[in-house]
Protein backbone atom coordinates (compact mmCIF):
# COMPACT_ATOMS: atom_id res chain seq x y z
CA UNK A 1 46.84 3.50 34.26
CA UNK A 2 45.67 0.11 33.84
CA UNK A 3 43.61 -0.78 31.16
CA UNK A 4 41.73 -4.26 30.30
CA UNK A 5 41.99 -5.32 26.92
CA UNK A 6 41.22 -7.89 23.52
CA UNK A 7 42.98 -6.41 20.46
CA UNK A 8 41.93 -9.51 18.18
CA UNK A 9 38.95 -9.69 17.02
CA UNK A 10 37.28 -10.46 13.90
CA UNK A 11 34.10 -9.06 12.26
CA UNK A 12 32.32 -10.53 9.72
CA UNK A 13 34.45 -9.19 6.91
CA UNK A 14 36.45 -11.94 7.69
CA UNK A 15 35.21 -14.97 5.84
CA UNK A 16 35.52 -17.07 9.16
CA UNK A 17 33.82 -14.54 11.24
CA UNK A 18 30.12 -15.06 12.76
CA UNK A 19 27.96 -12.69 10.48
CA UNK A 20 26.67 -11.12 14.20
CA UNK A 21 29.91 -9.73 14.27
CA UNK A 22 28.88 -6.40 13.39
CA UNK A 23 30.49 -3.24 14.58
CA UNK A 24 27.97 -2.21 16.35
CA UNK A 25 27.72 -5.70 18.15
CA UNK A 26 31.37 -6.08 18.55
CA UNK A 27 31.51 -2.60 19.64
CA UNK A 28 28.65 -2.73 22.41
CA UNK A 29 29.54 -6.35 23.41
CA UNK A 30 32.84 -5.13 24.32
CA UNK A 31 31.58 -2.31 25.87
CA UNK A 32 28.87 -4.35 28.44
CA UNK A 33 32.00 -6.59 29.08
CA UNK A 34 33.72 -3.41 30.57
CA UNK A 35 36.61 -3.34 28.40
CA UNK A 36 38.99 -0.21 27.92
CA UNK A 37 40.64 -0.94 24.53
CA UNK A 38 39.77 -3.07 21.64
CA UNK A 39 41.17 -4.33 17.96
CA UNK A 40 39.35 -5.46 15.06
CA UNK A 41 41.73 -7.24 12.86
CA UNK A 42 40.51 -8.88 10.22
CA UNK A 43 42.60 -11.51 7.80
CA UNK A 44 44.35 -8.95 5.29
CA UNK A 45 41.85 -6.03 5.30
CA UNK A 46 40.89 -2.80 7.37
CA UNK A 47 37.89 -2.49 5.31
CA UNK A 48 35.50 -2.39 8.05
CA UNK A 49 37.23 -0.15 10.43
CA UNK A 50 35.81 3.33 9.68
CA UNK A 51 32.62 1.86 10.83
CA UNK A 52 34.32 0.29 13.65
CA UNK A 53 35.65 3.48 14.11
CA UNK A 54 32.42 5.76 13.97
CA UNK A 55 30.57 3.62 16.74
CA UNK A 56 33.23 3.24 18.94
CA UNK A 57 33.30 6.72 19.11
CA UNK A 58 29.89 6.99 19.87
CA UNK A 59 29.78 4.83 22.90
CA UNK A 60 34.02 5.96 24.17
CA UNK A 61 35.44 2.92 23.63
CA UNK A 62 38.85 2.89 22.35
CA UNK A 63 39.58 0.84 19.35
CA UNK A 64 43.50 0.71 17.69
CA UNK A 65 43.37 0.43 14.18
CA UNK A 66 44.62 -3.46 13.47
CA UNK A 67 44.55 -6.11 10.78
CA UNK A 68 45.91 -10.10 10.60
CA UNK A 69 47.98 -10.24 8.26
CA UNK A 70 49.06 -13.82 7.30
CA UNK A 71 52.66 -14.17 5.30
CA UNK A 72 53.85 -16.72 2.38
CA UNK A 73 54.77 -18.58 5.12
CA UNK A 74 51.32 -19.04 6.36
CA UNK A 75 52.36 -17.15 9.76
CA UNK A 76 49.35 -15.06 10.97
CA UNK A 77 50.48 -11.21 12.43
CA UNK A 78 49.02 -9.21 14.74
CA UNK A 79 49.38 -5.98 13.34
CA UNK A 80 48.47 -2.59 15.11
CA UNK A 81 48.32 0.95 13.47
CA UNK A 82 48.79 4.35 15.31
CA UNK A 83 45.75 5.71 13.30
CA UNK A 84 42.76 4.55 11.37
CA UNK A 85 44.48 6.06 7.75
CA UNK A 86 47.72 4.07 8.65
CA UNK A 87 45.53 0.81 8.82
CA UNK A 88 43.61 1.63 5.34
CA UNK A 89 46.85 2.56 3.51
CA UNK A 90 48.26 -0.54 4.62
CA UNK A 91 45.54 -2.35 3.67
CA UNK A 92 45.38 -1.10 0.00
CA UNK A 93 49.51 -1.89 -0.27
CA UNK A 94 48.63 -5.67 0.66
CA UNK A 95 45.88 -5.86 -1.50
CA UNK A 96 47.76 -7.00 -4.69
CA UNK A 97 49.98 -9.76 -2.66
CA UNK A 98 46.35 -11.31 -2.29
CA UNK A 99 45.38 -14.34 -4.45
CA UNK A 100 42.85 -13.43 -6.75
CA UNK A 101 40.66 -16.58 -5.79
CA UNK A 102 36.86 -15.90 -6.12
CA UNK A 103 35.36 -16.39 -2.34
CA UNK A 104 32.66 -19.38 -2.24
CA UNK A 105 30.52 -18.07 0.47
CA UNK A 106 28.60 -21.28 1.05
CA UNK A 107 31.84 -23.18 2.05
CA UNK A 108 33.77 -20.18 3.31
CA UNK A 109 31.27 -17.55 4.64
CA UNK A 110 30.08 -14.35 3.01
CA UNK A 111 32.90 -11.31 3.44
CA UNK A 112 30.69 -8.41 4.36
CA UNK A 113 31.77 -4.80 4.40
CA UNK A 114 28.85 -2.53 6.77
CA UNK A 115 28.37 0.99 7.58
CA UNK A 116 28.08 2.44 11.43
CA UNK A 117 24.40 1.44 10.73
CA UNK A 118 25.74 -2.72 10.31
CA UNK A 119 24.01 -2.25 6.58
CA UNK A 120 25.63 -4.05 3.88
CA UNK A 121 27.56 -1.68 1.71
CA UNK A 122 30.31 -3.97 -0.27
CA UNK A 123 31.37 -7.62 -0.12
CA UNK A 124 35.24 -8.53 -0.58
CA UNK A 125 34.87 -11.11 -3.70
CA UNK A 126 38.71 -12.16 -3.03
CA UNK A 127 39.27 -15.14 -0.23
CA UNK A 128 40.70 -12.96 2.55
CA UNK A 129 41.87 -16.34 4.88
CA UNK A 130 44.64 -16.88 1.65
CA UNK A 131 48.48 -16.37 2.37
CA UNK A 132 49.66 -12.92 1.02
CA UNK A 133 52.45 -13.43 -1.99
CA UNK A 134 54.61 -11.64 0.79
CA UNK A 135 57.39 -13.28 2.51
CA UNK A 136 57.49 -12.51 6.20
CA UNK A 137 60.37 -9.95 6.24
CA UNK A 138 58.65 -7.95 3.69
CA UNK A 139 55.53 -8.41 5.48
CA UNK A 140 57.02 -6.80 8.28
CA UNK A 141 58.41 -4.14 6.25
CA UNK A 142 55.35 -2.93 5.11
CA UNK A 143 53.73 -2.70 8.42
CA UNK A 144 56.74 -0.60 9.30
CA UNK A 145 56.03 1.61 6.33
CA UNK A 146 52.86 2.30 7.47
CA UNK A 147 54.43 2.79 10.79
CA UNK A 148 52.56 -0.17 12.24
CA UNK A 149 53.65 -3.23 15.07
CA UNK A 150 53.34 -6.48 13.89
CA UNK A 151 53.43 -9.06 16.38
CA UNK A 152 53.49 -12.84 16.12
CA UNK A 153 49.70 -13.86 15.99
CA UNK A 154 48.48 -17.19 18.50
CA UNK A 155 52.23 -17.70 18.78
CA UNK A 156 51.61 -21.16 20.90
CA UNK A 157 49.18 -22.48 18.39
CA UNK A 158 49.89 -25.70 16.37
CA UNK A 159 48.80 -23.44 12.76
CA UNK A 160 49.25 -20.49 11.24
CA UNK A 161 51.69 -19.29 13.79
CA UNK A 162 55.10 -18.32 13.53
CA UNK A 163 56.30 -21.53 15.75
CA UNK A 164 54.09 -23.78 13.62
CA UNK A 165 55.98 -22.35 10.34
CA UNK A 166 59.44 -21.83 11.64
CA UNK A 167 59.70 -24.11 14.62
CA UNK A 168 60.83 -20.92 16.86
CA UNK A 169 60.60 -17.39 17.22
CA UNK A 170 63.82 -16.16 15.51
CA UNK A 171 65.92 -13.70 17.82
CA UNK A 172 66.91 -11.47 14.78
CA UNK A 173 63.23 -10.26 14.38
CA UNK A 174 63.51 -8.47 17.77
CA UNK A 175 59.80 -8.74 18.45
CA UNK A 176 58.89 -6.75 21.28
CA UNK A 177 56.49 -8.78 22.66
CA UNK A 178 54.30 -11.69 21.23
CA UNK A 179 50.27 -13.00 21.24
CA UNK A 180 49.14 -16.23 22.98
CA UNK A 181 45.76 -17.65 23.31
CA UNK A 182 46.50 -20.12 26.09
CA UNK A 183 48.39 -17.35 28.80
CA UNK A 184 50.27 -21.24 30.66
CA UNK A 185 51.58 -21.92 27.27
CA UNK A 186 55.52 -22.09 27.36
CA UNK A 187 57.25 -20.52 24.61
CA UNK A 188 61.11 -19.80 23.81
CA UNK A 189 60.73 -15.99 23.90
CA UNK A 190 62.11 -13.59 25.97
CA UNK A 191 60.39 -10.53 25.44
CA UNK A 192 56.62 -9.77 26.73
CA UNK A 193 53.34 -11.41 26.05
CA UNK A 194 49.33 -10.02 25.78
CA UNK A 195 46.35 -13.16 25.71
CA UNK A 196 44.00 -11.82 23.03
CA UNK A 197 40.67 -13.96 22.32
CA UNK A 198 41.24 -13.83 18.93
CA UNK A 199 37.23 -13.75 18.76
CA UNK A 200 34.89 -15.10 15.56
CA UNK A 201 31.70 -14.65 18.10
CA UNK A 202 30.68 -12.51 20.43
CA UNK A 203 30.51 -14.91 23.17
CA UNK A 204 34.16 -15.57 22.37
CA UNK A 205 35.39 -11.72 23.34
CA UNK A 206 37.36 -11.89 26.24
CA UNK A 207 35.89 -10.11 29.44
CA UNK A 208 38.20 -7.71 31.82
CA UNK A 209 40.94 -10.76 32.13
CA UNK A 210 44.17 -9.14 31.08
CA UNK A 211 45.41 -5.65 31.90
CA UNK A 212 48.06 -3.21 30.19
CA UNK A 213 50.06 -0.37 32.01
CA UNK A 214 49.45 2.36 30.02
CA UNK A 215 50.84 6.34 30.44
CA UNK A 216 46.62 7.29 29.18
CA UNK A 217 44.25 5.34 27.38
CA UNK A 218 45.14 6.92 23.58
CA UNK A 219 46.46 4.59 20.84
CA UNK A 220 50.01 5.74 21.08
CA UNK A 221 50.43 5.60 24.41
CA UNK A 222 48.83 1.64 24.44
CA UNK A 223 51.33 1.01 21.43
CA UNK A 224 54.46 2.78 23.12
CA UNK A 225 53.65 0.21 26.18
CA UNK A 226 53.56 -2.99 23.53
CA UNK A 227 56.69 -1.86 22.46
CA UNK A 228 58.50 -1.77 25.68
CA UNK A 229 56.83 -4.97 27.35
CA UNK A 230 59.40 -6.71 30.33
CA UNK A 231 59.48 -10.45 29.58
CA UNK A 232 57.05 -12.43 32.05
């Protein structure tokens, strides 16, 4: 079946994120827009999935438990969980890797963890946009442990991506497929591609523009198709 998709988007746990970026706005915006399948993937936390989670469920959207993870190397991935638990687990192993720098909320934005309700129930005091202590390969080796994808965040962007850091996309990693923001952009990468908004606003989620082949619209049927991709 073919299913329309964004599986980047940010709520307003992420420092950068607008603070109407709520679950339950994310969750209904993406709903009106007609999408199938969604991500929330905040910078190096899943702390605001289980509400995420709760309204989605509510309204049948489909949501795939995801978080941006950024490396040492400053390289932002994309990384996608076959369950909500996998996501939280992971997120508590990263946790140490990141900088204990206070967040300044009036120069970075506030960090706010909600309920299903969009109340205010925590704030994450640590700056979540900081590189992780971790090195990319053991980056990737965590997501693995948790039995998660990680794929190669705004891979055509000038920052923050793995071609920015690295100057390529090295063969050895074997990604199955990578994310771009612009879908012309040319890239050195033979494997397969998805066009996420990689949204901070509403206004910014992508509507019905790009479509996956999927077996059924369940998480591991979405994830078994991002691992199999054909090259463009």
């Amino acid at each position: 079946m073919k299913l329309s998709y964004d599986l980047h988007l940010h709520s307003c746990l992420s420092p950068c994120g607008d603070r109407d970026m709520t679950p339950n706005n994310i969750v209904n915006m993406a709903s009106l827009l007609g999408l199938d399948v969604i991500a929330v993937s905040d910078h190096n936390t899943a702390r605001n999935l289980p509400a995420v989670f709760a309204v989605a469920e509510r309204v049948g959207l489909l949501v795939i438990p995801a978080m941006e993870l950024c490396s040492a190397e400053e390289i932002h991935m994309l990384c996608l969980f076959p369950a909500l638990q996998n996501a939280l687990s992971c997120s508590e192993a990263v946790y140490p890797y990141l900088p204990k720098i206070r967040n300044k909320p009036e120069i970075f934005g506030e960090q706010l963890v909600l309920d299903e309700n969009d109340s205010v129930i925590g704030e994450e005091p640590y700056l979540l946009i900081n590189a992780l202590s971790l090195p990319l390969d053991e980056l990737i080796h965590v997501v693995k442990r948790h039995d998660g994808l990680a794929i190669p965040a705004h891979a055509d962007k000038n920052a923050y991506s793995i071609t920015a850091s690295l100057g390529m996309i090295p063969p050895e990693y074997e990604f199955p497929c990578i994310e771009q923001k612009n879908p012309d952009a040319v890239l050195d990468f033979s494997g397969g591609r998805i066009f996420n908004s990689d949204a901070h606003y509403l206004e910014h989620i992508n509507e019905p523009l790009h479509f996956l082949e999927s077996k059924d619209k369940s998480i591991s049927s979405i994830l078994h198709t991002l691992l199999q991709m054909p090259p463009l």
